[in-house]
Protein backbone atom coordinates (compact mmCIF):
# COMPACT_ATOMS: atom_id res chain seq x y z
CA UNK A 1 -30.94 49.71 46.31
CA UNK A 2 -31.60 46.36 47.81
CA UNK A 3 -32.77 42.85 46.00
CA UNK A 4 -34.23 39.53 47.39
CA UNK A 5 -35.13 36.32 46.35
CA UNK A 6 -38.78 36.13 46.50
CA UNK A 7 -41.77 33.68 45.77
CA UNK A 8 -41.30 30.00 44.72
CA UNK A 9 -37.23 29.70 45.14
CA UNK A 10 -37.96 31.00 48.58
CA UNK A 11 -40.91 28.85 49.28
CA UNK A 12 -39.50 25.51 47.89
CA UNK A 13 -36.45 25.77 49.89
CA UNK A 14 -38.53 26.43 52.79
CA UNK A 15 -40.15 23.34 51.89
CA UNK A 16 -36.67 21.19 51.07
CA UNK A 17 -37.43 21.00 47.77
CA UNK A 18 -34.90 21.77 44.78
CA UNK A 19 -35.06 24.99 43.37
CA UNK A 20 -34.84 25.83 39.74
CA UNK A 21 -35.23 29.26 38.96
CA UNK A 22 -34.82 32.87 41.50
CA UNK A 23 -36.92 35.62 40.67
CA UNK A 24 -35.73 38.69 42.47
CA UNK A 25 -37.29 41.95 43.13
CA UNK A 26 -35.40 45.15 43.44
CA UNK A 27 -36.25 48.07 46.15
CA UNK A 28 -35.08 51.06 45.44
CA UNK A 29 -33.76 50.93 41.78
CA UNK A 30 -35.18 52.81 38.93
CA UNK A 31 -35.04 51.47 35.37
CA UNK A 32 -31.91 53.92 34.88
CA UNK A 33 -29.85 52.59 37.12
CA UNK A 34 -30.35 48.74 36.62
CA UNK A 35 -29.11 49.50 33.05
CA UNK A 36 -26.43 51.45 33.87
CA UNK A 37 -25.43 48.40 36.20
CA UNK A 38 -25.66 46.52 33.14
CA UNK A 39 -28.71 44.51 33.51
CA UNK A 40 -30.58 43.92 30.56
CA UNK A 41 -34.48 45.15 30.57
CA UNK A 42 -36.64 42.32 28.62
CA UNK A 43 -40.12 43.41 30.54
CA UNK A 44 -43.09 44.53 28.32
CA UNK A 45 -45.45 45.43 30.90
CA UNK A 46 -43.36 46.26 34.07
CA UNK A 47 -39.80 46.77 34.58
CA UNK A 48 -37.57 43.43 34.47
CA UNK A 49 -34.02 43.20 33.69
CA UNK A 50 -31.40 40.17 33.59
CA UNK A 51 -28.24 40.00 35.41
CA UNK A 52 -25.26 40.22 33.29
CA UNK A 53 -23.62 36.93 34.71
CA UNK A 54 -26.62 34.92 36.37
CA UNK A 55 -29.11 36.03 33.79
CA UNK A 56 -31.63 35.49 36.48
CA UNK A 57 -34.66 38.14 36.34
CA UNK A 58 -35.02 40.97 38.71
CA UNK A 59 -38.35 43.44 39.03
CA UNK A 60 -38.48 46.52 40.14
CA UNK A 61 -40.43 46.44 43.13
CA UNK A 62 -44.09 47.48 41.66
CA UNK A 63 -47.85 47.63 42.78
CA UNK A 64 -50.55 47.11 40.65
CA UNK A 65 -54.11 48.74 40.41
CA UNK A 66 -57.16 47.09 38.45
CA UNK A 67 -58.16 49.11 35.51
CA UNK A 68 -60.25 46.70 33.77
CA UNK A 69 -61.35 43.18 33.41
CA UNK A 70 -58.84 39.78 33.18
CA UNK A 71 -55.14 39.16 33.94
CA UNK A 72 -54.41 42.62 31.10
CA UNK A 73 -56.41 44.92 32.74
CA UNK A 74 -54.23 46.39 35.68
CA UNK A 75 -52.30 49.73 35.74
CA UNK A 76 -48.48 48.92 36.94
CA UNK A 77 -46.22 50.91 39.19
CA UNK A 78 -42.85 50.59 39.67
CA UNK A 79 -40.93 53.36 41.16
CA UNK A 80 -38.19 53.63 43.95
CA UNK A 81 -40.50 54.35 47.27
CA UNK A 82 -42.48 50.86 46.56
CA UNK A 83 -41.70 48.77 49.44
CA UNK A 84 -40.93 45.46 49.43
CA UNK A 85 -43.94 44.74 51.70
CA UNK A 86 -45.48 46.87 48.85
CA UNK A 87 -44.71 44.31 46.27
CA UNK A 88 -45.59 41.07 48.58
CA UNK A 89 -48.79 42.20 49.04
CA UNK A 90 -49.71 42.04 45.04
CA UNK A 91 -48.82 38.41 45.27
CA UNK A 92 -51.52 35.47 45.26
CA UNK A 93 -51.04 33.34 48.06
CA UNK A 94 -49.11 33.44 51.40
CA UNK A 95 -46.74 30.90 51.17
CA UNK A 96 -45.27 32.69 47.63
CA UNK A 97 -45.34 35.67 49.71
CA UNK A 98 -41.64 35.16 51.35
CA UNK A 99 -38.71 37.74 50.83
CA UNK A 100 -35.04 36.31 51.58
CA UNK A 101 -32.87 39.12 51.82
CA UNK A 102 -28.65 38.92 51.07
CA UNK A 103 -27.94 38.05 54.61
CA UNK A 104 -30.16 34.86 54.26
CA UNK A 105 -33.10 36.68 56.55
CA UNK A 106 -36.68 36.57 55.62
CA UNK A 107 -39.14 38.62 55.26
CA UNK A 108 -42.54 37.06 55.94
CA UNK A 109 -44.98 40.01 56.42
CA UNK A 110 -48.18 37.67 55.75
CA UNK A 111 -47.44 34.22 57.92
CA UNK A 112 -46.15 31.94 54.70
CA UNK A 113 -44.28 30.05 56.87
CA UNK A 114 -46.91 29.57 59.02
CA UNK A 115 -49.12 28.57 56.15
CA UNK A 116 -46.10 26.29 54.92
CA UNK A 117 -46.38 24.62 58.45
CA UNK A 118 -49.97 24.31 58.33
CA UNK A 119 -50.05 22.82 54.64
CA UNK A 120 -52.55 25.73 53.84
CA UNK A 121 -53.09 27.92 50.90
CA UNK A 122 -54.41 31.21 51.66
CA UNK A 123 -54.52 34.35 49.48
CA UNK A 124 -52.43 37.52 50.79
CA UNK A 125 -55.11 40.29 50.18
CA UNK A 126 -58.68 40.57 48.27
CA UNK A 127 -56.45 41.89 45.11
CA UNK A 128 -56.26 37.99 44.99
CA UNK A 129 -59.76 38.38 43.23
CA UNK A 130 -58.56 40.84 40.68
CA UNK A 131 -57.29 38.23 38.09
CA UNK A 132 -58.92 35.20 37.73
CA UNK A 133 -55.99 32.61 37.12
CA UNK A 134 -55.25 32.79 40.31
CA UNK A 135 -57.68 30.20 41.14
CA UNK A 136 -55.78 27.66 38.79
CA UNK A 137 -52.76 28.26 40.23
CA UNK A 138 -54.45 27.49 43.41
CA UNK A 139 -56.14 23.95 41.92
CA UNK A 140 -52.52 23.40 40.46
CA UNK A 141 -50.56 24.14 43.80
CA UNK A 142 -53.05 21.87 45.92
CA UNK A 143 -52.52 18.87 42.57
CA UNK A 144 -48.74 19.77 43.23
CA UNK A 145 -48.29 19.73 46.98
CA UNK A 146 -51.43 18.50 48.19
CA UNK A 147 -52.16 21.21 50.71
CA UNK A 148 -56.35 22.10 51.41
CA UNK A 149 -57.83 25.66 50.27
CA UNK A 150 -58.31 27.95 53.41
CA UNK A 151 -62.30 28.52 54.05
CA UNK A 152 -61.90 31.86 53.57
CA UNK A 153 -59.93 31.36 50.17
CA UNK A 154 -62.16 28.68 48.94
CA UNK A 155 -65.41 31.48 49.06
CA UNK A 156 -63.38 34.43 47.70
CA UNK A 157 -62.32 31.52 44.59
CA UNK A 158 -66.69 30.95 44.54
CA UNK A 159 -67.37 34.48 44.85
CA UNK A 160 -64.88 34.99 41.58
CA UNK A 161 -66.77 32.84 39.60
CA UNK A 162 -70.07 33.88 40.35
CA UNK A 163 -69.62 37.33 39.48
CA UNK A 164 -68.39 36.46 36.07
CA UNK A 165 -64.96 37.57 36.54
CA UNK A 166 -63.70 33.94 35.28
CA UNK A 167 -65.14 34.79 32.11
CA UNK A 168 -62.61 36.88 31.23
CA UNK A 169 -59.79 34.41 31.50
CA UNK A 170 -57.39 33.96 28.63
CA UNK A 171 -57.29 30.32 27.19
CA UNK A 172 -53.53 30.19 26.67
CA UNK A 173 -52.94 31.30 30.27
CA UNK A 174 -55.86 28.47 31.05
CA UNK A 175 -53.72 25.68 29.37
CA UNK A 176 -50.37 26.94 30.62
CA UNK A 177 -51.75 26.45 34.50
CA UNK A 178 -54.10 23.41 33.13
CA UNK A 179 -51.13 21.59 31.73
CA UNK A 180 -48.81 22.09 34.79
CA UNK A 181 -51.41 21.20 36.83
CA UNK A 182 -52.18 17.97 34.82
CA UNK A 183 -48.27 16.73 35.49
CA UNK A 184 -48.06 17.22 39.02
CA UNK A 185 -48.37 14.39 41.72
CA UNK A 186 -51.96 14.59 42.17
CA UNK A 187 -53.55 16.35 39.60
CA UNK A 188 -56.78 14.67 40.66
CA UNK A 189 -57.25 17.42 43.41
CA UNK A 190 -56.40 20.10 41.00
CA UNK A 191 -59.70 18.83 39.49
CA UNK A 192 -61.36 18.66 43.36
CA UNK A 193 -60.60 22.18 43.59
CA UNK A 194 -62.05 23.61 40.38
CA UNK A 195 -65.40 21.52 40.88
CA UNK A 196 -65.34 23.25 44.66
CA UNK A 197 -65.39 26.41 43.51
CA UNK A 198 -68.05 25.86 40.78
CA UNK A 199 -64.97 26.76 37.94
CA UNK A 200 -65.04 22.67 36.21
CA UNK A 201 -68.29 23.30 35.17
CA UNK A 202 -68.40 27.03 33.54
CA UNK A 203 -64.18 26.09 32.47
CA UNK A 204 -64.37 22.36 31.68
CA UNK A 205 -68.31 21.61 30.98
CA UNK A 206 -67.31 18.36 29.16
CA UNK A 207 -65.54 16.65 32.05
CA UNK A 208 -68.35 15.81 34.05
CA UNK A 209 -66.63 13.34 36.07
CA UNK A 210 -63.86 12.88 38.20
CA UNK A 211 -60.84 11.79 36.56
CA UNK A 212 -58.64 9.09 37.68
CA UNK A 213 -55.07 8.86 38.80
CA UNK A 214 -52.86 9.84 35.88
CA UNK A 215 -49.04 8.93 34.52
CA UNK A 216 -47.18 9.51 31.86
CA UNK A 217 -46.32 12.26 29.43
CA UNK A 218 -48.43 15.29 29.28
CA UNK A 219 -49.92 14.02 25.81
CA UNK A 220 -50.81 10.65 27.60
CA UNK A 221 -52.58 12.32 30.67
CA UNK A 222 -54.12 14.47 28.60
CA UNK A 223 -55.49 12.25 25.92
CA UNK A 224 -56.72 10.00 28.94
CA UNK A 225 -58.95 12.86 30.39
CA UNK A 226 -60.85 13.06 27.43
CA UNK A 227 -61.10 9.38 26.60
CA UNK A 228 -64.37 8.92 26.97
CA UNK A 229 -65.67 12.17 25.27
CA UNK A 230 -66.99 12.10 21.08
CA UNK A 231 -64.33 13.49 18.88
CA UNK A 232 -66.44 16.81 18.48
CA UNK A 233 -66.50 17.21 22.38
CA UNK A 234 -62.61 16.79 22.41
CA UNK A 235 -62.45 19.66 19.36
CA UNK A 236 -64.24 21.90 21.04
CA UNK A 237 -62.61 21.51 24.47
CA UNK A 238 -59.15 21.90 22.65
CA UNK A 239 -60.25 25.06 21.19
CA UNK A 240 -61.56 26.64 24.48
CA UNK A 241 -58.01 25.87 25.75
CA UNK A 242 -55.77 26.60 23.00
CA UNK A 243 -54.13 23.03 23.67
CA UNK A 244 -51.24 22.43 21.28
CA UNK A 245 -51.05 20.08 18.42
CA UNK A 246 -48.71 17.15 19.78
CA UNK A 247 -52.03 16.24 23.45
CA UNK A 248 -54.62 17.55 20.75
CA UNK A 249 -53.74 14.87 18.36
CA UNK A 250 -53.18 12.15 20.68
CA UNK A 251 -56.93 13.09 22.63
CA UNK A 252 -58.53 13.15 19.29
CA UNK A 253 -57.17 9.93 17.93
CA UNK A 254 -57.82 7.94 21.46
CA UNK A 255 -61.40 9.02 21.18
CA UNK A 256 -62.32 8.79 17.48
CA UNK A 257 -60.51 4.74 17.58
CA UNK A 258 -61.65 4.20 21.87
CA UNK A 259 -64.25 1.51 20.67
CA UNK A 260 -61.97 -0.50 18.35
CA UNK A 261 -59.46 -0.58 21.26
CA UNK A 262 -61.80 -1.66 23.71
CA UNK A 263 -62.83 -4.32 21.21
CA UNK A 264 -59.56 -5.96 19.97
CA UNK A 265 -59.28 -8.31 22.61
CA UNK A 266 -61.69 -10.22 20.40
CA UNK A 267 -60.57 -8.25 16.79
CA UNK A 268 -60.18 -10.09 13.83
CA UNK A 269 -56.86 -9.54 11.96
CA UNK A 270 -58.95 -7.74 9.25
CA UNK A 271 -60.43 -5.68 12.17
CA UNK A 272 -56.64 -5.13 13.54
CA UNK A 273 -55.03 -3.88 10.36
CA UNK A 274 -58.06 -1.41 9.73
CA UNK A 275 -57.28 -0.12 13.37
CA UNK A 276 -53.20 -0.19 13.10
CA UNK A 277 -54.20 1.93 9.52
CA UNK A 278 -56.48 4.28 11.22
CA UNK A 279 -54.19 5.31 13.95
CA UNK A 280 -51.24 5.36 11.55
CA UNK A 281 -49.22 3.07 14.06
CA UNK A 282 -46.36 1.89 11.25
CA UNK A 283 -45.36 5.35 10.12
CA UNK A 284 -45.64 6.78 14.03
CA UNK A 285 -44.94 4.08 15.97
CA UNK A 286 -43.54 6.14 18.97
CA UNK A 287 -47.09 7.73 19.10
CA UNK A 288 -49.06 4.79 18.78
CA UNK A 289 -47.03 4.02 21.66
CA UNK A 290 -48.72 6.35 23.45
CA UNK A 291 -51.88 5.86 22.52
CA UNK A 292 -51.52 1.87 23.67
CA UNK A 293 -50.36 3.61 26.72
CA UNK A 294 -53.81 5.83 27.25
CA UNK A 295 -55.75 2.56 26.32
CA UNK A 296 -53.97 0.66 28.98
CA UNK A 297 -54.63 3.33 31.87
CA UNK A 298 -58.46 4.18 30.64
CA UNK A 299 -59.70 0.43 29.42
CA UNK A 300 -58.91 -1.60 32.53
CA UNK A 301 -58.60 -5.42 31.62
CA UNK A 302 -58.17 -4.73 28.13
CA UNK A 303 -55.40 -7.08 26.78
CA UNK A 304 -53.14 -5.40 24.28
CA UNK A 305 -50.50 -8.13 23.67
CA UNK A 306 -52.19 -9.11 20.27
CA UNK A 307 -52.05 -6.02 19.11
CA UNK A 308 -48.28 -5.20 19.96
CA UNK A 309 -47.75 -8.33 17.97
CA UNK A 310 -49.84 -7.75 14.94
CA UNK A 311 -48.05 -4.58 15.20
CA UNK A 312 -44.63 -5.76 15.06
CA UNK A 313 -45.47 -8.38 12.15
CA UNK A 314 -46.91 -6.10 10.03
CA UNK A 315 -43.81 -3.20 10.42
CA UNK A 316 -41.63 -6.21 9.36
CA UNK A 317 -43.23 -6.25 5.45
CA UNK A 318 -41.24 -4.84 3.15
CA UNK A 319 -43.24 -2.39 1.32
CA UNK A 320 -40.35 -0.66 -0.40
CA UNK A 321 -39.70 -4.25 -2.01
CA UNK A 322 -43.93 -4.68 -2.99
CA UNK A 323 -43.60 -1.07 -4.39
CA UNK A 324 -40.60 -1.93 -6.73
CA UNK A 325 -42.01 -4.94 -8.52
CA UNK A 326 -45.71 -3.80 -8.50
CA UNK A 327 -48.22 -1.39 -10.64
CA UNK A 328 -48.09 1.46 -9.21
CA UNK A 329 -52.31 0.92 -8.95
CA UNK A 330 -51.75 -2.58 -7.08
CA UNK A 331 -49.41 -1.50 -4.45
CA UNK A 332 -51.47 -0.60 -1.87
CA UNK A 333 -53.59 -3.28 -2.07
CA UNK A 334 -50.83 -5.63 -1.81
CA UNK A 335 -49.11 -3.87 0.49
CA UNK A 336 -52.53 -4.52 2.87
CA UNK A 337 -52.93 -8.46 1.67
CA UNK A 338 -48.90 -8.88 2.75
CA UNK A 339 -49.36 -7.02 6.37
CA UNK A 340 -52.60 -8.93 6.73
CA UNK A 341 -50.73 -12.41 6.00
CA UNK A 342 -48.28 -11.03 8.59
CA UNK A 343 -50.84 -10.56 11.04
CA UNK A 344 -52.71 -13.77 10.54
CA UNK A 345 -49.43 -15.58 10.74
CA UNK A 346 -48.30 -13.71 14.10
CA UNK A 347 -51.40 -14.51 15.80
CA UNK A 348 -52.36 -17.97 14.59
């Protein structure tokens, strides 16, 4: 029984970059043994365990056979005579192909360092083609280090598409690569990548163009890609991808207020406590924060000082005090006619 450290801790390191997590595989082993070692199985479709000290995961060494279509639809085995060139072979791309063994050696059957050197991604085998999120971790490994797509990779990643076998992928898998891909230092050539091999357009139909450089939060970058689509365009793209509540919320309420925010430059202080009501900036001001942010980066030029201080001057009314003297039926009204006299006052 032998393990090694394989895939991204090996390949970061490689690259002098910190490493957060070791996967390990295990040649060799059966399930038996690794519990009777006293590592803990958590694997549902292929055998992992966790180290009793560490906790880090180790797989059995395993191949895998495609048995039908998307990411689900391959027939695992893991068994003692799988090799660890066995199990590199399965992987997607070269450079996430490396083995370091206990003595520190590698293991580099397919060239990753080579490929490191070269700043290349290049798939180990044509199993590559046998599950279709492979090509977003591809578009998210050239957003995250910047590397260019092999020639060879690039047509396999067109070929993919063409036959329909992108089709088939799984939206919360999508998002998951999507949203990791949207963070990382360039996330503009994540979307290079997908338009190359024809995937933007079948995956992403909404986003017709190219999307500028992005910061901030994941909620921020994500509400900024779909700042210029209608609210139903940004409903239906957050359905295709599953995208969770917190970037959906933020995306939907940048679109459905984008032309009052554009506008209030030149907004009225009627026209400014309609918008501060309709985003709900006093009882969420952290994400109305955020949503000044995604104006800021999407509506170049666009002056938002008077509305950070209409803002602030109509937080500072008391309602609690305007609730406790008023009819219950008046408060809201006067609530409004207080904040507006706050706003007026704050930008006169």
């Amino acid at each position: 029984m032998k393990s090694y450290v394989v895939g991204g801790a090996v390949r970061d390191e490689l690259l002098g970059l910190p490493v957060k997590d070791r996967d390990h595989v295990v040649v060799g082993a059966t399930p038996e043994e690794m519990v009777r070692l006293g590592y803990r199985p958590v694997g549902k479709d292929f055998p992992v365990f966790l180290h009793p000290q560490t906790h880090e995961e180790y797989a059995l060494a395993r191949t895998e056979r495609k048995s039908g279509r998307g990411y689900k639809g391959f027939t695992v085995h893991a068994a003692p005579d799988v090799t660890l060139e066995d199990d590199l072979r399965r992987r997607d791309l070269t450079i996430n192909a490396i083995a370091k063994a206990e003595d520190g050696s590698l293991i580099d059957p397919f060239h990753g360092r080579q490929d490191l050197e070269k700043r290349v991604l290049r798939h180990v085998s044509e199993a590559f083609s046998e599950d279709p999120v492979r090509i977003l971790r591809v578009a998210r490994f050239a957003a995250r280090f910047g590397f260019s797509i092999a020639a060879e990779t690039m047509q396999l990643m067109k070929d993919m598409v063409a036959s329909g076998e992108t089709d088939y992928l799984v939206p919360e898998r999508v998002w998951q690569e999507f949203s990791k891909g949207l963070m990382d230092e360039r996330p503009e050539r994540m979307f290079e990548v997908l338009e190359a091999c024809g995937l933007r357009e079948r995956l992403l139909p909404e986003l017709e163009t190219q999307p500028e450089l992005m910061s901030g939060p994941l909620t921020v970058r994500f509400a900024l890609l779909a700042w210029s689509l209608a609210e139903d365009e940004v409903e239906t793209f957050c359905r295709r991808l599953r995208v969770p509540n917190e970037p959906r919320e933020l995306a939907l309420l940048a679109s459905r207020n984008r032309e009052a925010l554009e506008a209030v430059a030149r907004a009225s202080p009627e026209e400014i406590l309609r918008l501060l009501k309709a985003t709900d900036a006093l009882r969420r001001p952290e994400r109305f924060a955020e949503l000044l942010e995604v104006a800021r980066l999407a509506a170049h030029g666009t002056d938002f000082t008077r509305l950070e201080r209409a803002r602030s001057a109509a937080a500072a009314v008391d309602a609690g005090a305007i609730a406790a003297t008023a009819p219950p039926a008046e408060i809201a009204r006067l609530v409004d006619e207080a904040r507006l006299k706050a706003i007026q006052q704050a930008l006169s």
